[in-house]
C-alpha atoms as a PDB file:
ATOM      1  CA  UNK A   1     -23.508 176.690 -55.784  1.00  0.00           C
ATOM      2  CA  UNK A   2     -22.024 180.178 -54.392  1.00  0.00           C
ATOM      3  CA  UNK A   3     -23.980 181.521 -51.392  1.00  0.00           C
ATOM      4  CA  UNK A   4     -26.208 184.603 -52.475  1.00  0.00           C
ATOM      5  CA  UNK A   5     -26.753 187.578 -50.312  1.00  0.00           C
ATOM      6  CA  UNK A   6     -28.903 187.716 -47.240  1.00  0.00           C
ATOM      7  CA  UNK A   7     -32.188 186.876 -47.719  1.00  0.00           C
ATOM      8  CA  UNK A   8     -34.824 190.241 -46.946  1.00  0.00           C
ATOM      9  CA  UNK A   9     -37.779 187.987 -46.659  1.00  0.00           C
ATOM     10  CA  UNK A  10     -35.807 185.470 -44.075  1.00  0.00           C
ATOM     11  CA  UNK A  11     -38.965 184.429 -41.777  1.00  0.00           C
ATOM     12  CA  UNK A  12     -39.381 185.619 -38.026  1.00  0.00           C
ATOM     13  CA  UNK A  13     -40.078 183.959 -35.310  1.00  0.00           C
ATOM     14  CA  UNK A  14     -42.053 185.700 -32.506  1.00  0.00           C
ATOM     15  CA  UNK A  15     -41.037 184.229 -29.318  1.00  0.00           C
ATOM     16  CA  UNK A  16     -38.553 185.089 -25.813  1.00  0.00           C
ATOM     17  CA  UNK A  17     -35.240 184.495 -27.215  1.00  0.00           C
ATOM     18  CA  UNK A  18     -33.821 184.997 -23.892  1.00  0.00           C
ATOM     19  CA  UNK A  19     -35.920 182.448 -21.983  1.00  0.00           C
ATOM     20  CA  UNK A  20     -36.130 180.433 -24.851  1.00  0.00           C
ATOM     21  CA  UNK A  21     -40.176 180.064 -25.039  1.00  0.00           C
ATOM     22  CA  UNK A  22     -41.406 178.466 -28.287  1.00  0.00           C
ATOM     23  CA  UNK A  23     -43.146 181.421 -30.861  1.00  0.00           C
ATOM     24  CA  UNK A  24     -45.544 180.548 -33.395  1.00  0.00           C
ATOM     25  CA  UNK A  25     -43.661 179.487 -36.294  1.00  0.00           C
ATOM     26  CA  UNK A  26     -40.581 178.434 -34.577  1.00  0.00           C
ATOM     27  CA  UNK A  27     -38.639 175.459 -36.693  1.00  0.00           C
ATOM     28  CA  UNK A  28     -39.781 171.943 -35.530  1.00  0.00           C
ATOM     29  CA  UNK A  29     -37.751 169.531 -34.411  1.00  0.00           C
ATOM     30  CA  UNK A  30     -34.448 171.351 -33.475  1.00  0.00           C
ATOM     31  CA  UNK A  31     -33.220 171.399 -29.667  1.00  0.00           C
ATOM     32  CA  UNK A  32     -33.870 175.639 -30.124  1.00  0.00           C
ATOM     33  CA  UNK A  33     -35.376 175.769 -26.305  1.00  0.00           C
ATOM     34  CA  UNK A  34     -31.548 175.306 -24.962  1.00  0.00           C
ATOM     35  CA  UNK A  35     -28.667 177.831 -24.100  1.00  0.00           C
ATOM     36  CA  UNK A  36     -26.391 175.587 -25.168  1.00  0.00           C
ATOM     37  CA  UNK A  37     -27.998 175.822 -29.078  1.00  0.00           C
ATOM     38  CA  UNK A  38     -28.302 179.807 -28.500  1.00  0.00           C
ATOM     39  CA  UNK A  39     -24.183 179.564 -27.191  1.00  0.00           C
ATOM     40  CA  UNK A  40     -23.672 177.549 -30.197  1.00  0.00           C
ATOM     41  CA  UNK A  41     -24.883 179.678 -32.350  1.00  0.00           C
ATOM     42  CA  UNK A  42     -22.779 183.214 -30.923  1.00  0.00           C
ATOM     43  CA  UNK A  43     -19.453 181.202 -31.126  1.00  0.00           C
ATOM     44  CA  UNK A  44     -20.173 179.811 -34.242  1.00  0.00           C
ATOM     45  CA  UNK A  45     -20.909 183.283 -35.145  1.00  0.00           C
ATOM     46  CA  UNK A  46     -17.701 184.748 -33.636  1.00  0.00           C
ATOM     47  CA  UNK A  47     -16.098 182.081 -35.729  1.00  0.00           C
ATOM     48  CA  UNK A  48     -17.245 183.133 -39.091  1.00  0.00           C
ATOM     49  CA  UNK A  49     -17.130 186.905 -38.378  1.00  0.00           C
ATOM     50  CA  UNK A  50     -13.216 186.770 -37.019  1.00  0.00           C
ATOM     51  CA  UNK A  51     -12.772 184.039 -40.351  1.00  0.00           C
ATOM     52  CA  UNK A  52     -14.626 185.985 -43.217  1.00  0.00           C
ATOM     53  CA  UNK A  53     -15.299 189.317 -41.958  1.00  0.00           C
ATOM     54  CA  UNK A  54     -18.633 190.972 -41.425  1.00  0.00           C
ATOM     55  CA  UNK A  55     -19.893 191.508 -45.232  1.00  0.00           C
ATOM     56  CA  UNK A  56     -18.440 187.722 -46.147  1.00  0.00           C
ATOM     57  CA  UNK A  57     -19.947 186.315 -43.492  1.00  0.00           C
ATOM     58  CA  UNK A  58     -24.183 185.612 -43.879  1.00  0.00           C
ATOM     59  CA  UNK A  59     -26.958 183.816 -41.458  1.00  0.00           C
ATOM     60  CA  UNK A  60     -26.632 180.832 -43.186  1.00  0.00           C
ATOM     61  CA  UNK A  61     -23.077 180.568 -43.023  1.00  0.00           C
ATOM     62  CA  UNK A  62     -23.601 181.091 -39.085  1.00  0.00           C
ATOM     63  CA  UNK A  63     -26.059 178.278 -39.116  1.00  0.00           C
ATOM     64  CA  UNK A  64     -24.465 176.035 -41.250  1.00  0.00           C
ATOM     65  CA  UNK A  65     -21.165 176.512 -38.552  1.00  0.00           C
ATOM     66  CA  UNK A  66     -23.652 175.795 -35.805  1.00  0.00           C
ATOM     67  CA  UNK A  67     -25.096 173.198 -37.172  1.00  0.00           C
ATOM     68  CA  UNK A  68     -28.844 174.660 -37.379  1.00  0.00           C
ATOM     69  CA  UNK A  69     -31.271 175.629 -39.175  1.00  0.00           C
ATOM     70  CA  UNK A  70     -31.064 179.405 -40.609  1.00  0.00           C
ATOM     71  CA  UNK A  71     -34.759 180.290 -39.076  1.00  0.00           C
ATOM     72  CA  UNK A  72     -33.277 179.413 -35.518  1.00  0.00           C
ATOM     73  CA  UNK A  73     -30.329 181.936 -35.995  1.00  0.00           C
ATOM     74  CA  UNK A  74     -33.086 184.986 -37.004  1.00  0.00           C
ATOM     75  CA  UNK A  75     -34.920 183.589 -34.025  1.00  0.00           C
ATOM     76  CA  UNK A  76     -32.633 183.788 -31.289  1.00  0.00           C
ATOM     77  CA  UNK A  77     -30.752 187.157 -32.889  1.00  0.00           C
ATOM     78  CA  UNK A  78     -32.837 188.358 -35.893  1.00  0.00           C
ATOM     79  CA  UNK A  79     -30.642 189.954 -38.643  1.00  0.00           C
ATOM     80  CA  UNK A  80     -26.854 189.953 -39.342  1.00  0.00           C
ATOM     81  CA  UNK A  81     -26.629 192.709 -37.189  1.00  0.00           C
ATOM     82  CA  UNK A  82     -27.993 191.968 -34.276  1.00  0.00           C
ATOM     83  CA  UNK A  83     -25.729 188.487 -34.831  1.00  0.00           C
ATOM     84  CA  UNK A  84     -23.009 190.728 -35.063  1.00  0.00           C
ATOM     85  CA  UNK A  85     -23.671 192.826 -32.082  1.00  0.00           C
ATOM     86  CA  UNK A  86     -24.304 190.098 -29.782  1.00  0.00           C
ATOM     87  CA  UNK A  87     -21.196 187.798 -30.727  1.00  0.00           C
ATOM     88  CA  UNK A  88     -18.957 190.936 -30.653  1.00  0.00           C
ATOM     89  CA  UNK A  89     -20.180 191.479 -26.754  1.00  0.00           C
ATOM     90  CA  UNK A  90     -19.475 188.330 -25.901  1.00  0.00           C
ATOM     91  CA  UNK A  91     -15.924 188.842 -27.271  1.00  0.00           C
ATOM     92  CA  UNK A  92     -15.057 192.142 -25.845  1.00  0.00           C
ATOM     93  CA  UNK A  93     -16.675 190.953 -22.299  1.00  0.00           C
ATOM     94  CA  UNK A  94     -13.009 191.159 -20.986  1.00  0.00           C
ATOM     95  CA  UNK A  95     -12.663 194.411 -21.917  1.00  0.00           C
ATOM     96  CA  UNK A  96     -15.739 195.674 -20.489  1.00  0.00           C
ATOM     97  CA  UNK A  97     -13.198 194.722 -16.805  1.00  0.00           C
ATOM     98  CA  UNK A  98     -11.294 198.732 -17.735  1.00  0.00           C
ATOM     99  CA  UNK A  99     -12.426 200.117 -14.445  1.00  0.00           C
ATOM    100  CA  UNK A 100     -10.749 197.360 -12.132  1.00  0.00           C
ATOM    101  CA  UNK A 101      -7.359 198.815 -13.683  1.00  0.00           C
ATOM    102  CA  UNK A 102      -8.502 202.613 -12.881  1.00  0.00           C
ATOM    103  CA  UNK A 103      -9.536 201.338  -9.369  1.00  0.00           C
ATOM    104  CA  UNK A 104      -5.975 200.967  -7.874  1.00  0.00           C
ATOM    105  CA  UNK A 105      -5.771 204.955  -8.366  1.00  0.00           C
ATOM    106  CA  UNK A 106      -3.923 207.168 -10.854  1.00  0.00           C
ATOM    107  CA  UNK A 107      -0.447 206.530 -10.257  1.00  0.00           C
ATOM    108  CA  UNK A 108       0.599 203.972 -12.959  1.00  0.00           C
ATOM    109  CA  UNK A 109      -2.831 204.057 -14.357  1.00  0.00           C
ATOM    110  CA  UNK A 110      -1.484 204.627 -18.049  1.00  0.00           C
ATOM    111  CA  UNK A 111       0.916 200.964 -17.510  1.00  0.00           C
ATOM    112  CA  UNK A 112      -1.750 199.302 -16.228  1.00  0.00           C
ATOM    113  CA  UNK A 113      -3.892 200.340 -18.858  1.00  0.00           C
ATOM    114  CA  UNK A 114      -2.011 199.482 -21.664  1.00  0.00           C
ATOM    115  CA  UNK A 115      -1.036 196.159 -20.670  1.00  0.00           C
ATOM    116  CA  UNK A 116      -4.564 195.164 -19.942  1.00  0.00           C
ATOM    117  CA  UNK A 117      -5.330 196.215 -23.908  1.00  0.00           C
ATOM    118  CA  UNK A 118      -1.791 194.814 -24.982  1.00  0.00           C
ATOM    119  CA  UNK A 119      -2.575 191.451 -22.972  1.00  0.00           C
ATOM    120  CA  UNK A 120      -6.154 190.963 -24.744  1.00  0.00           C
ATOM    121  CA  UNK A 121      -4.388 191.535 -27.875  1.00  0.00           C
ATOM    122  CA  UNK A 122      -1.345 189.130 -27.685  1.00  0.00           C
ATOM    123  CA  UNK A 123      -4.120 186.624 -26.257  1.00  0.00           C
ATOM    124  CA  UNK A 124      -4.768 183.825 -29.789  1.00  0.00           C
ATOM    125  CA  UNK A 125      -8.302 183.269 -28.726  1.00  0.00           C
ATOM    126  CA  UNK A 126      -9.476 187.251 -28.033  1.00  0.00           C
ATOM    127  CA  UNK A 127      -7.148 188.762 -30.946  1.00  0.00           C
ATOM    128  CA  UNK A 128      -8.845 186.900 -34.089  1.00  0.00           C
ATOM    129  CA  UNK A 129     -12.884 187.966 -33.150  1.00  0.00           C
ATOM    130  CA  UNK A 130     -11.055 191.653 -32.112  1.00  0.00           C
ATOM    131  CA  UNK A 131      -9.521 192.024 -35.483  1.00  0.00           C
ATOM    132  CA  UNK A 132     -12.585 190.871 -37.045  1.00  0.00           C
ATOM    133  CA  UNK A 133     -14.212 193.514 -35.889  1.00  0.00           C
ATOM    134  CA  UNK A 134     -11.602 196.098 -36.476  1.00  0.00           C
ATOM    135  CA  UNK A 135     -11.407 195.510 -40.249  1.00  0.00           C
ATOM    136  CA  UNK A 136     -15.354 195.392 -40.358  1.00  0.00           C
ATOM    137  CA  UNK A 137     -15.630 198.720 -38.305  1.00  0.00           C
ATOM    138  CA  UNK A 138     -13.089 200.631 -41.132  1.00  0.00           C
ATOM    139  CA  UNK A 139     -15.368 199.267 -44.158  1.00  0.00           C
ATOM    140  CA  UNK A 140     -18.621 198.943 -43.137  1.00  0.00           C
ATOM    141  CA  UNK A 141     -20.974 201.320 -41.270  1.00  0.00           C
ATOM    142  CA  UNK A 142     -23.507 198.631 -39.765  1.00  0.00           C
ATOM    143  CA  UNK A 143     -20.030 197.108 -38.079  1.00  0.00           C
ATOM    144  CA  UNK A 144     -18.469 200.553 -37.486  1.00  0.00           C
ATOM    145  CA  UNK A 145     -22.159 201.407 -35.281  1.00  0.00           C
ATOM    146  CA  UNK A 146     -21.746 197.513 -33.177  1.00  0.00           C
ATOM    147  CA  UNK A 147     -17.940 198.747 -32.239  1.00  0.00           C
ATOM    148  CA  UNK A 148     -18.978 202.315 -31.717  1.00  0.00           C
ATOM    149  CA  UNK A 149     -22.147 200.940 -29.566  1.00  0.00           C
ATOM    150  CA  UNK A 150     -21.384 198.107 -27.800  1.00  0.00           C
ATOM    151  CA  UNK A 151     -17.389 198.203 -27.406  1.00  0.00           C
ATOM    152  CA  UNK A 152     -16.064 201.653 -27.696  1.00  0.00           C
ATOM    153  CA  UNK A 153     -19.454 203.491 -25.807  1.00  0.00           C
ATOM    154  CA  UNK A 154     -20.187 200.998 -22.971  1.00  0.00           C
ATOM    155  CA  UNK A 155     -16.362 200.091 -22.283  1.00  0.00           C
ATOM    156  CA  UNK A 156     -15.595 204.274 -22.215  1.00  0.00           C
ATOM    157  CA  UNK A 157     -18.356 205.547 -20.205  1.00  0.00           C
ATOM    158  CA  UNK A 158     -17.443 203.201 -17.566  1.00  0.00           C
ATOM    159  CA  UNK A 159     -13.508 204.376 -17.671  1.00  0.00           C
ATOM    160  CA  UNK A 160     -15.192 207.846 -17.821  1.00  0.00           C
ATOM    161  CA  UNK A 161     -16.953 207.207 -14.599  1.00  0.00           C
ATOM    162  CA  UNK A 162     -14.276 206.632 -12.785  1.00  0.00           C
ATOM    163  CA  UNK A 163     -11.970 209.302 -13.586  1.00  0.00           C
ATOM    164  CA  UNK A 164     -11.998 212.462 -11.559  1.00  0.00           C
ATOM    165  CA  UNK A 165     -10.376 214.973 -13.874  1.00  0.00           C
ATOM    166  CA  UNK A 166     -11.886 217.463 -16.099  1.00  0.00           C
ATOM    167  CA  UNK A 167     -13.304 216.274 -19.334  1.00  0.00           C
ATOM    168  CA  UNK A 168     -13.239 212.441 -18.634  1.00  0.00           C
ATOM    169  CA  UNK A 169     -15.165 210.950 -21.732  1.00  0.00           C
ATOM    170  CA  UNK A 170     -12.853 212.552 -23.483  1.00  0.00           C
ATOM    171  CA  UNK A 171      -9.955 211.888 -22.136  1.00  0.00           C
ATOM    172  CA  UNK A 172     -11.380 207.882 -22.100  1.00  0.00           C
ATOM    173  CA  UNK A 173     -11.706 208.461 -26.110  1.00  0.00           C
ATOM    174  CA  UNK A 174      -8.627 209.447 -26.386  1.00  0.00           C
ATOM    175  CA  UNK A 175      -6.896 206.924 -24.810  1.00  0.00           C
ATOM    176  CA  UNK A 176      -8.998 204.394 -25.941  1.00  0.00           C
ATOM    177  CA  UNK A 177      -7.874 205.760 -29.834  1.00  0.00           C
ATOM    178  CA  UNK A 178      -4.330 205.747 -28.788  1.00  0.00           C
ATOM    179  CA  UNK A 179      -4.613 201.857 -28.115  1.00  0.00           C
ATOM    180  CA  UNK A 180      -6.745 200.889 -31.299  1.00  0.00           C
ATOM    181  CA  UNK A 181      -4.712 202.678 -33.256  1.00  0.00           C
ATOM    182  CA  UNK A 182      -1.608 200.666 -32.100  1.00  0.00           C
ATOM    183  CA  UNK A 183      -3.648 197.480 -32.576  1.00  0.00           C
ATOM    184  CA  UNK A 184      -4.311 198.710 -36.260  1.00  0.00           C
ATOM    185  CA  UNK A 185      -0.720 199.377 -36.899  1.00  0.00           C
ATOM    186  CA  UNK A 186       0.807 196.139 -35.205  1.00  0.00           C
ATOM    187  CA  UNK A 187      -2.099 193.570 -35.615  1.00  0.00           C
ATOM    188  CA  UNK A 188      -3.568 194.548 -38.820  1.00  0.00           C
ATOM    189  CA  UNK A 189      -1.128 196.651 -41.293  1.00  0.00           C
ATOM    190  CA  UNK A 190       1.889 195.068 -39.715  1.00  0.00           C
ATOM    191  CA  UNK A 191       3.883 198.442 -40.029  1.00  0.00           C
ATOM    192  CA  UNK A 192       7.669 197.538 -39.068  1.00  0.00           C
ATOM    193  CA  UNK A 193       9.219 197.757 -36.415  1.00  0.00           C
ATOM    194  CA  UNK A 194       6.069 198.308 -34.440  1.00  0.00           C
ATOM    195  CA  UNK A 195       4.935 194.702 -36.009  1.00  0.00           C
ATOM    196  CA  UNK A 196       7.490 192.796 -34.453  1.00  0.00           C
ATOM    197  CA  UNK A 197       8.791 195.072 -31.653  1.00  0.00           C
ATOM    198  CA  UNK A 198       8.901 193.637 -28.007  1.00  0.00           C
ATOM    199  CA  UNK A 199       5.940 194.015 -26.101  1.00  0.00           C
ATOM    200  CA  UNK A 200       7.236 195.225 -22.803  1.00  0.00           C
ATOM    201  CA  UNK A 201       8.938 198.319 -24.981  1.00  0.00           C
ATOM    202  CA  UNK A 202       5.609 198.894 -26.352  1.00  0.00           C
ATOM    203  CA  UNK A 203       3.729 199.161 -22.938  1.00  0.00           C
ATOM    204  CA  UNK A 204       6.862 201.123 -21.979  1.00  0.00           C
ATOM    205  CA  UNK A 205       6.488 204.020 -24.646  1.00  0.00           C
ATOM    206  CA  UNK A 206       2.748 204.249 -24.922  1.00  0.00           C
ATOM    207  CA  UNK A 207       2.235 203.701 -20.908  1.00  0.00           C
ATOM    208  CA  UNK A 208       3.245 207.730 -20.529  1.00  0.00           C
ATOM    209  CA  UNK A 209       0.602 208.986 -22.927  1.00  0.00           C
ATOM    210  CA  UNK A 210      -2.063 206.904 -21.660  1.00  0.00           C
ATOM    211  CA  UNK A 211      -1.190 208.448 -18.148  1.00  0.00           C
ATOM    212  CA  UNK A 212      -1.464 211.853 -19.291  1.00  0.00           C
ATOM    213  CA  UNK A 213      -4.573 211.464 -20.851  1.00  0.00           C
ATOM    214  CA  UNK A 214      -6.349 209.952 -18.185  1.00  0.00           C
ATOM    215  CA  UNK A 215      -4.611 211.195 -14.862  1.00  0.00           C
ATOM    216  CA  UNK A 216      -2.825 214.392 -15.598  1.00  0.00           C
ATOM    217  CA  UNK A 217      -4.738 217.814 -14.379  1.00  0.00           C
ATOM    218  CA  UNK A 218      -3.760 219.423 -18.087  1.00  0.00           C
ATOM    219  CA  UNK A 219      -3.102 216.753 -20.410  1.00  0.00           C
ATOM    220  CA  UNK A 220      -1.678 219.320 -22.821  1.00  0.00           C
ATOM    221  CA  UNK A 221       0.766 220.752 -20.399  1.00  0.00           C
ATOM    222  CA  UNK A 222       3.273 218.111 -20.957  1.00  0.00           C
ATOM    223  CA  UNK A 223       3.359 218.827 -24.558  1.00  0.00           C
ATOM    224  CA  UNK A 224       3.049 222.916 -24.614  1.00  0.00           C
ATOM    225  CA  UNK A 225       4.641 223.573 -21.914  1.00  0.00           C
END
């Protein structure tokens, strides 16, 4: 029998999720009181989203992956989107690292930059839950609002805070949409040659526009002037 939508009158289950405590209502008999069951749960998650997309993917799939009951998923996380939200941080933890490569200084900021973004995306395990996300973001708002919220907002205003030009949050956007969009055009549409082209000449072409967004005194100078 095909899986129907989400259910809107999916029970909740007052209670800590964090800690774990027991709410009234909370499904007997399942081993819910561990982090190991609540880590089950957001890789299983991560699983299904980078798999089936966000508007494929449902609580009971999730559960079904994890190998619990669907009231334990809506206890820990609530709805899809909070599922979402929370497996999507876990993914992009390594990302949430930016300002380590802006704390070396300015020179060769741009190369260090990119090949930090370039390495998470050439990594098997990182690339399939960031694409996931990616193709939900274009297509669906509630997935669009967890990369705007959680990825693109907490990663850029701490790149922002360490930049000490003019304008830095948007200078962080802008490099940050200079990287996504190559991950769109080599990981997702596969446009040729950028698809298949070597990925030391990719760091090696986009390295100088990352630099000039984020280090140069007038970004626009080296294009006007």
């Amino acid at each position: 029998m095909p899986e129907g939508p989400e259910d809107p009158e999916a029970p909740e289950y007052p209670g800590n999720a964090a800690t774990g405590r027991r709410g009234r209502g909370r499904p007997a008999g399942a081993r819910s009181g561990t982090a190991e069951t609540r880590d089950r749960i957001l890789a299983a998650a991560r699983a299904e989203f980078s798999a089936r997309g966000y508007d494929k993917t449902s609580i009971r799939s999730i559960a079904r992956s994890a190998g619990v009951d669907a009231a334990l998923v809506h206890h820990y996380f609530g709805a899809k989107e909070q599922v979402f939200a929370a497996s999507i941080e876990m993914t992009f933890e390594p990302a949430f690292g930016v300002p380590d490569v802006l704390a070396a200084g300015p020179e060769g900021v741009g190369e260090r930059l990119a090949r930090f973004f370039v390495g998470i995306w050439e990594n098997p395990v990182t690339r399939a839950p960031m694409l996931a996300v990616l193709r939900s973001a274009v297509t669906n708002e509630t997935a669009a609002g967890v990369l705007r919220g959680i990825v693109l907002r907490r990663m850029l205003e701490r790149v922002a805070a360490e930049l000490k030009v003019p304008d830095p949050r948007l200078r962080a956007e802008l490099a940050a949409s200079q990287m996504l969009g190559i991950a769109m055009m080599r990981y997702i549409v596969r446009i040729e040659p950028l698809a298949s082209a070597d990925i030391e000449e990719v760091v090696r072409l986009v390295a100088p526009t990352l630099q000039r967004y984020l280090a140069d005194p007038d970004p626009g100078a080296a294009v006007t002037g």
